[in-house]
PDB file of N, CA and C in Angstrom:
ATOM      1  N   UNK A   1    -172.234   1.734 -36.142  1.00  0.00           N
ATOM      2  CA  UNK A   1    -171.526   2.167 -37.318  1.00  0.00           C
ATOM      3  C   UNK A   1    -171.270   3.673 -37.203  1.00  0.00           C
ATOM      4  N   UNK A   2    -170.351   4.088 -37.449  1.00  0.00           N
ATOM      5  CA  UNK A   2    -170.038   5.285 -37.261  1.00  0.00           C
ATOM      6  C   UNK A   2    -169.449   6.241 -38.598  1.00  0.00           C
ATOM      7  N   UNK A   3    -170.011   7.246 -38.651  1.00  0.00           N
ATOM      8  CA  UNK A   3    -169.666   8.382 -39.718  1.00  0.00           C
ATOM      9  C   UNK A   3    -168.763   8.780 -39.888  1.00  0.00           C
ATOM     10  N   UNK A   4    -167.749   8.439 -41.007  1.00  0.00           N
ATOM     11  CA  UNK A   4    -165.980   8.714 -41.041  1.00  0.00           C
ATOM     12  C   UNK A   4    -166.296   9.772 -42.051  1.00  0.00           C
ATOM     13  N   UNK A   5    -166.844  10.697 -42.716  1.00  0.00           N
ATOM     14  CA  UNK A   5    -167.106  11.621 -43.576  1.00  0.00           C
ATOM     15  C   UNK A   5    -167.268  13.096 -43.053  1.00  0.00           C
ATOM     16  N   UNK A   6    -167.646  13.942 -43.214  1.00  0.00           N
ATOM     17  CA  UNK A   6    -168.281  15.008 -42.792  1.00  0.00           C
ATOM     18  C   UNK A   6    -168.536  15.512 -44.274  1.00  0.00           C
ATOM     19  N   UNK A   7    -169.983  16.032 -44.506  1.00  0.00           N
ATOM     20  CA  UNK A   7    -170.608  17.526 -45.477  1.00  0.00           C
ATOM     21  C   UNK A   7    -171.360  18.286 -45.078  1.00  0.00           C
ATOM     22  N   UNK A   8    -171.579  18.899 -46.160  1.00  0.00           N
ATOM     23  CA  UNK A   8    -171.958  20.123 -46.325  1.00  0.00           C
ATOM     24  C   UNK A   8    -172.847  20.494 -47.379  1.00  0.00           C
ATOM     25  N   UNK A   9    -174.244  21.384 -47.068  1.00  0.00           N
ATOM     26  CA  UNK A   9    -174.944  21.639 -48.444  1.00  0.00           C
ATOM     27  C   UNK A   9    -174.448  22.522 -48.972  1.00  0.00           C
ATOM     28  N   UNK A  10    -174.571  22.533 -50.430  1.00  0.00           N
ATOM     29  CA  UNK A  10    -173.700  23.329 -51.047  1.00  0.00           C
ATOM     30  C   UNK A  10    -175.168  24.412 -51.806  1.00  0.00           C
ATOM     31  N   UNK A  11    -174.984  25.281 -51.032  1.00  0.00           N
ATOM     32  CA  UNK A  11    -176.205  26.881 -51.922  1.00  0.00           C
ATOM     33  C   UNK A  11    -175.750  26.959 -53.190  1.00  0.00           C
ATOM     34  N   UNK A  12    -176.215  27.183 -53.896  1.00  0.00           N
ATOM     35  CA  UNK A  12    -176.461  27.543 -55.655  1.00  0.00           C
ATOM     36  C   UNK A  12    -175.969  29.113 -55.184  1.00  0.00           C
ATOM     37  N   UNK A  13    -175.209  30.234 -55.994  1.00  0.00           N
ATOM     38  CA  UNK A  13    -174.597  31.324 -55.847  1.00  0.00           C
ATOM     39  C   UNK A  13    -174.958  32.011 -57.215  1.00  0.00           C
ATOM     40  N   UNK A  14    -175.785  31.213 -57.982  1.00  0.00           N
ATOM     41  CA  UNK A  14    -176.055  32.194 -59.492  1.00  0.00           C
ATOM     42  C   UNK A  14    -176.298  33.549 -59.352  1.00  0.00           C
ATOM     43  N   UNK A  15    -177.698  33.343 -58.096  1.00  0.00           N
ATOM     44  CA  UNK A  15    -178.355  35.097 -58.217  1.00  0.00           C
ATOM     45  C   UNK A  15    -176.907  36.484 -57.788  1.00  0.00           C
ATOM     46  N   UNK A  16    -175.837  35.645 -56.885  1.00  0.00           N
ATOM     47  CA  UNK A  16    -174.788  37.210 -57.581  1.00  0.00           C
ATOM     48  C   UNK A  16    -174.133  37.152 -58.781  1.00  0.00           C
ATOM     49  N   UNK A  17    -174.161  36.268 -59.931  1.00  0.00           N
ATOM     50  CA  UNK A  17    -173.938  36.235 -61.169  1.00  0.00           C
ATOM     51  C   UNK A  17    -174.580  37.145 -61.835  1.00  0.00           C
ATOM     52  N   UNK A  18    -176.505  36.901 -61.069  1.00  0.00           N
ATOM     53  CA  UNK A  18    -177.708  37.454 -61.765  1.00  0.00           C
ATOM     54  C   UNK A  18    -177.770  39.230 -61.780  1.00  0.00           C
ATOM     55  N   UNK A  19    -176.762  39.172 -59.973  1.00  0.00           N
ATOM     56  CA  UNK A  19    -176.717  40.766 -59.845  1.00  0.00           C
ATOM     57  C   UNK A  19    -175.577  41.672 -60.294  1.00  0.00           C
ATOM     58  N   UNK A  20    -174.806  40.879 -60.655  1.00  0.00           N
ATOM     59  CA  UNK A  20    -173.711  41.418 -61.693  1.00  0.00           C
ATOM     60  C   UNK A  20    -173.903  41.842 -62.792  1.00  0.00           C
ATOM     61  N   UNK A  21    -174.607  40.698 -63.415  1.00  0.00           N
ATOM     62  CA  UNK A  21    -175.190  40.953 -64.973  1.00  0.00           C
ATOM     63  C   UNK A  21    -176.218  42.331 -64.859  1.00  0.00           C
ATOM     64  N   UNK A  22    -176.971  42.707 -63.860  1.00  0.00           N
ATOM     65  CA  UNK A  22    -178.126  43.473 -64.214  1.00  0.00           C
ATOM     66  C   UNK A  22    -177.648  45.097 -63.711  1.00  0.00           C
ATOM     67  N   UNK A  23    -176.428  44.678 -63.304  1.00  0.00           N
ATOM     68  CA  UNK A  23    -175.870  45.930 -62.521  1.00  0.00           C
ATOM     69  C   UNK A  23    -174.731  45.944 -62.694  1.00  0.00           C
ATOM     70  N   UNK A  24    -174.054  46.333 -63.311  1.00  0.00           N
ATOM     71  CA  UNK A  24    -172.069  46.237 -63.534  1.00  0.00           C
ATOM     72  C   UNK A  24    -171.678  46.931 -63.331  1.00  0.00           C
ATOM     73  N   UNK A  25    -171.927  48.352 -62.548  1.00  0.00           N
ATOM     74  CA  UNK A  25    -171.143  48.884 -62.059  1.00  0.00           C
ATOM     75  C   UNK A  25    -170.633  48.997 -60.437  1.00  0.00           C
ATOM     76  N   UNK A  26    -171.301  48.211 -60.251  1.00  0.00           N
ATOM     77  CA  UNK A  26    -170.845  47.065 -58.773  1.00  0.00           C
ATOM     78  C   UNK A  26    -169.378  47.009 -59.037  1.00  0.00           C
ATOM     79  N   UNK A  27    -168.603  47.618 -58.407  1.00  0.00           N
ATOM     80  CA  UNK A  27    -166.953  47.439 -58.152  1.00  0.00           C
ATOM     81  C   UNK A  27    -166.388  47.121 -57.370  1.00  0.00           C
ATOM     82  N   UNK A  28    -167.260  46.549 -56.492  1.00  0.00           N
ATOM     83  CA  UNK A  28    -167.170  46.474 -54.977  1.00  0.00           C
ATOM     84  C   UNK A  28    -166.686  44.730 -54.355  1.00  0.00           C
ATOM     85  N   UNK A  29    -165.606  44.088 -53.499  1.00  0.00           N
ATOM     86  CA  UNK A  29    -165.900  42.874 -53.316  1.00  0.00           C
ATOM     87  C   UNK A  29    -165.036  41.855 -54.537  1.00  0.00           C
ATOM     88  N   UNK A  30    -165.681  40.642 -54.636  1.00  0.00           N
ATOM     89  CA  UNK A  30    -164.912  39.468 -55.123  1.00  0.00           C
ATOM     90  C   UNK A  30    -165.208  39.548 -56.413  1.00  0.00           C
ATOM     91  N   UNK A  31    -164.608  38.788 -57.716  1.00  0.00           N
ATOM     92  CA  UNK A  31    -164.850  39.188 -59.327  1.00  0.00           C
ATOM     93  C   UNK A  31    -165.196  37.381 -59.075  1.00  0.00           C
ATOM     94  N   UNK A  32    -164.594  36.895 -58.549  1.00  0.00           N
ATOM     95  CA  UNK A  32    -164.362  35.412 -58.832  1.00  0.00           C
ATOM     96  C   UNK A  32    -165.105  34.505 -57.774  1.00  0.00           C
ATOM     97  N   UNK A  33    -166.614  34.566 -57.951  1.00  0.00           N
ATOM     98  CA  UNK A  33    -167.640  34.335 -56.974  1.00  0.00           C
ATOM     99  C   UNK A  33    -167.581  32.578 -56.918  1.00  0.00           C
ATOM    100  N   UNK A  34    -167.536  31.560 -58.006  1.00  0.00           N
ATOM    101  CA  UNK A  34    -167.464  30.481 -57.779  1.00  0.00           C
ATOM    102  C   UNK A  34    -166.224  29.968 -57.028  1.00  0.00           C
ATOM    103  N   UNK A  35    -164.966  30.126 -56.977  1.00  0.00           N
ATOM    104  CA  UNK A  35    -163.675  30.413 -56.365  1.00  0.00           C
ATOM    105  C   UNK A  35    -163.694  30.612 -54.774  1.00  0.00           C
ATOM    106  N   UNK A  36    -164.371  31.688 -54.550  1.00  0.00           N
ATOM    107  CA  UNK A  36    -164.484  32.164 -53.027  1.00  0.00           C
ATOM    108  C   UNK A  36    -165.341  30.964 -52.616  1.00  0.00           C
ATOM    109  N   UNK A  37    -166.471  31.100 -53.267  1.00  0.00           N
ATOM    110  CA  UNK A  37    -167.396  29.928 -52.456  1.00  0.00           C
ATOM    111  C   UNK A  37    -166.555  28.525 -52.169  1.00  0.00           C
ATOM    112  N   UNK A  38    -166.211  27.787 -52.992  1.00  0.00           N
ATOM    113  CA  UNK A  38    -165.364  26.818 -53.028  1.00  0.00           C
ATOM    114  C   UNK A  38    -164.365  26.706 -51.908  1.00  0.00           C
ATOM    115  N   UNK A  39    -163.470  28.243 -51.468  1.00  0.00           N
ATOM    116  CA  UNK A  39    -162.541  27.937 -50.331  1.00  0.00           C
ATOM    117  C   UNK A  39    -163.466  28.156 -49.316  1.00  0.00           C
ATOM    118  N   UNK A  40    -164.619  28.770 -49.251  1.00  0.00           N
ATOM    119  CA  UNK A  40    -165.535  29.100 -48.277  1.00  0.00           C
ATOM    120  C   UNK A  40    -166.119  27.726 -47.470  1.00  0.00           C
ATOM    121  N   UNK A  41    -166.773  26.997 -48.736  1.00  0.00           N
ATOM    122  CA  UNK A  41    -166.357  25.828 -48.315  1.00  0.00           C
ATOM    123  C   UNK A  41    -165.970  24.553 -47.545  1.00  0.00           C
ATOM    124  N   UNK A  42    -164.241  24.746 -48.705  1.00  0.00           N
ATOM    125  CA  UNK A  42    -163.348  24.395 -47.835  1.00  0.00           C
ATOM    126  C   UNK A  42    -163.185  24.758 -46.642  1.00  0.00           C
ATOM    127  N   UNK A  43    -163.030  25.808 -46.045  1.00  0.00           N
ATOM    128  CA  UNK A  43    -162.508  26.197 -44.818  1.00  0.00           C
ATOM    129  C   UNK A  43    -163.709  25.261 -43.807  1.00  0.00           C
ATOM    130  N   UNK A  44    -164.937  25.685 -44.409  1.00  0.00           N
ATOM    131  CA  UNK A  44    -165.940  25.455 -43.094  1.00  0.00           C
ATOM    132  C   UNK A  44    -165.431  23.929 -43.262  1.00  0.00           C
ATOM    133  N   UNK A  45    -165.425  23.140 -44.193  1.00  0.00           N
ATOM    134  CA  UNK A  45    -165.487  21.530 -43.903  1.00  0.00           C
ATOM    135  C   UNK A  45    -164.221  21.311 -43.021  1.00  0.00           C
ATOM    136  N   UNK A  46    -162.839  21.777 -43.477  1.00  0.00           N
ATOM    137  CA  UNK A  46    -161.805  21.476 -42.410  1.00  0.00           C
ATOM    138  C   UNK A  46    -161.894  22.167 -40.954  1.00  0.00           C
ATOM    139  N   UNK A  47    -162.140  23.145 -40.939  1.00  0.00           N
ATOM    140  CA  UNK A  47    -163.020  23.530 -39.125  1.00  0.00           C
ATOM    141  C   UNK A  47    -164.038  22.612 -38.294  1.00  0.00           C
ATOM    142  N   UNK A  48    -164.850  21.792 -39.404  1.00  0.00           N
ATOM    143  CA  UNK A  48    -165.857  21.336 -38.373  1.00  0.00           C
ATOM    144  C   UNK A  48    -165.020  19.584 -38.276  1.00  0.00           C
ATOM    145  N   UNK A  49    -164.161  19.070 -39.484  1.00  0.00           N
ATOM    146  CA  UNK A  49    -162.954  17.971 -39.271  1.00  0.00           C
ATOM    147  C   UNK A  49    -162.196  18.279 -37.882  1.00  0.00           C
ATOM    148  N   UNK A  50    -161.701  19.133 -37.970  1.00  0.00           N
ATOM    149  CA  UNK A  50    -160.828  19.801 -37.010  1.00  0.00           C
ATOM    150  C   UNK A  50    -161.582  19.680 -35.455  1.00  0.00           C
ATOM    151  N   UNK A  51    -162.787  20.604 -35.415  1.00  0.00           N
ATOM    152  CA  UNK A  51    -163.686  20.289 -34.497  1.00  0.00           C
ATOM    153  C   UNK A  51    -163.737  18.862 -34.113  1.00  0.00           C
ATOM    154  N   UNK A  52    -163.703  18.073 -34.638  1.00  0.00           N
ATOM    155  CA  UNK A  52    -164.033  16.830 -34.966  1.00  0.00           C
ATOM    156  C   UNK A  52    -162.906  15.569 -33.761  1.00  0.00           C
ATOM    157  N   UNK A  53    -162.012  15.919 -34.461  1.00  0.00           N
ATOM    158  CA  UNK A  53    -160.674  15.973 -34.187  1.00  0.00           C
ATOM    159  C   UNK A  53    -160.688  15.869 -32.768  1.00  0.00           C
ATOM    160  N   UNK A  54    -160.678  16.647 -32.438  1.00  0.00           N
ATOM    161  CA  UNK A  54    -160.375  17.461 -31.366  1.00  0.00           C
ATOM    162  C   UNK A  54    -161.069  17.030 -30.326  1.00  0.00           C
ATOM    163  N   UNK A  55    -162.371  16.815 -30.235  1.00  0.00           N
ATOM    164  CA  UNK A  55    -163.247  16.195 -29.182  1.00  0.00           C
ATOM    165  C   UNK A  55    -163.397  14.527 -29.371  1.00  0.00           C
ATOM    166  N   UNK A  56    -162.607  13.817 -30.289  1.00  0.00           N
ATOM    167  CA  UNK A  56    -162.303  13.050 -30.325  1.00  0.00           C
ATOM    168  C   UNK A  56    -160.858  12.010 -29.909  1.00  0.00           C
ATOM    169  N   UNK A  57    -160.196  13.280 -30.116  1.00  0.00           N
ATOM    170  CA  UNK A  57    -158.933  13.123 -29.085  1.00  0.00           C
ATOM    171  C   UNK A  57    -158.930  13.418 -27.326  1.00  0.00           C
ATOM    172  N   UNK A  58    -159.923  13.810 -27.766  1.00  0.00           N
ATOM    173  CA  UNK A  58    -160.076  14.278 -25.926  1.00  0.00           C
ATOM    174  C   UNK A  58    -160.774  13.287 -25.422  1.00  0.00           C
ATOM    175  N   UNK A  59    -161.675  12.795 -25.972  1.00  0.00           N
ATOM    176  CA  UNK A  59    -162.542  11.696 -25.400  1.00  0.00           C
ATOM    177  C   UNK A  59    -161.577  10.311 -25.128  1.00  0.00           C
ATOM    178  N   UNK A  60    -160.532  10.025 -26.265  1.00  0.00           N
ATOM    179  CA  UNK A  60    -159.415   9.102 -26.105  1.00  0.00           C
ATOM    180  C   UNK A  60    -158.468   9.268 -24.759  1.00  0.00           C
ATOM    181  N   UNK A  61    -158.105  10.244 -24.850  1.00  0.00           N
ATOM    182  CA  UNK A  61    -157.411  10.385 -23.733  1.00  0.00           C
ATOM    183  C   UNK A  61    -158.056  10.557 -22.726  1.00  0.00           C
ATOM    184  N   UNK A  62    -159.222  11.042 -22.332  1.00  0.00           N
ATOM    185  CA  UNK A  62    -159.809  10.449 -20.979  1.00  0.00           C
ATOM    186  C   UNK A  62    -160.195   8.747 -20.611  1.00  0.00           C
ATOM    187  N   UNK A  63    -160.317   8.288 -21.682  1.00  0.00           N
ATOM    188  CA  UNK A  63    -160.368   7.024 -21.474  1.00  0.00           C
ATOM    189  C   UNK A  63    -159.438   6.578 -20.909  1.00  0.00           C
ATOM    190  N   UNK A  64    -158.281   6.647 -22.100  1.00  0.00           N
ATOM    191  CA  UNK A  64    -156.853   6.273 -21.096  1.00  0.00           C
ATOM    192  C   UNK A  64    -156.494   6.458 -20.490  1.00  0.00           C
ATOM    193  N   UNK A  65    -156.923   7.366 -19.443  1.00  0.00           N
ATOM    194  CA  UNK A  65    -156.557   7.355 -18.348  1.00  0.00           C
ATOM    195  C   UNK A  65    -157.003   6.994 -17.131  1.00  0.00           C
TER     196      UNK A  65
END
């Protein structure tokens, strides 16, 4: 049986919420911390698909041939 899925653990990101709140004059960097994480993410899950992909097409075509 084989794994048609790929994930990912997803880290909890509160404590830079926590360091915002205790420090606001941090101006520095992203405002929209749940957002970034989310394409952050995204990106890694379609890279390691992609990865995926890729050595899976290669393995096909050595067969066939």
């Amino acid at each position: 049986m084989t794994k048609n899925y790929i994930s990912i653990k997803k880290i909890d990101q509160k404590y830079l919420h926590d360091i915002l709140r205790y420090y606001p004059n941090i101006g520095s960097g992203r405002k929209n911390y749940s957002a970034h994480h989310k394409r952050v993410l995204k990106n890694i899950l379609l890279s390691k698909k992609y990865a995926k992909n890729k050595t899976l097409n290669k393995k096909i075509s050595i067969s066939l041939n």
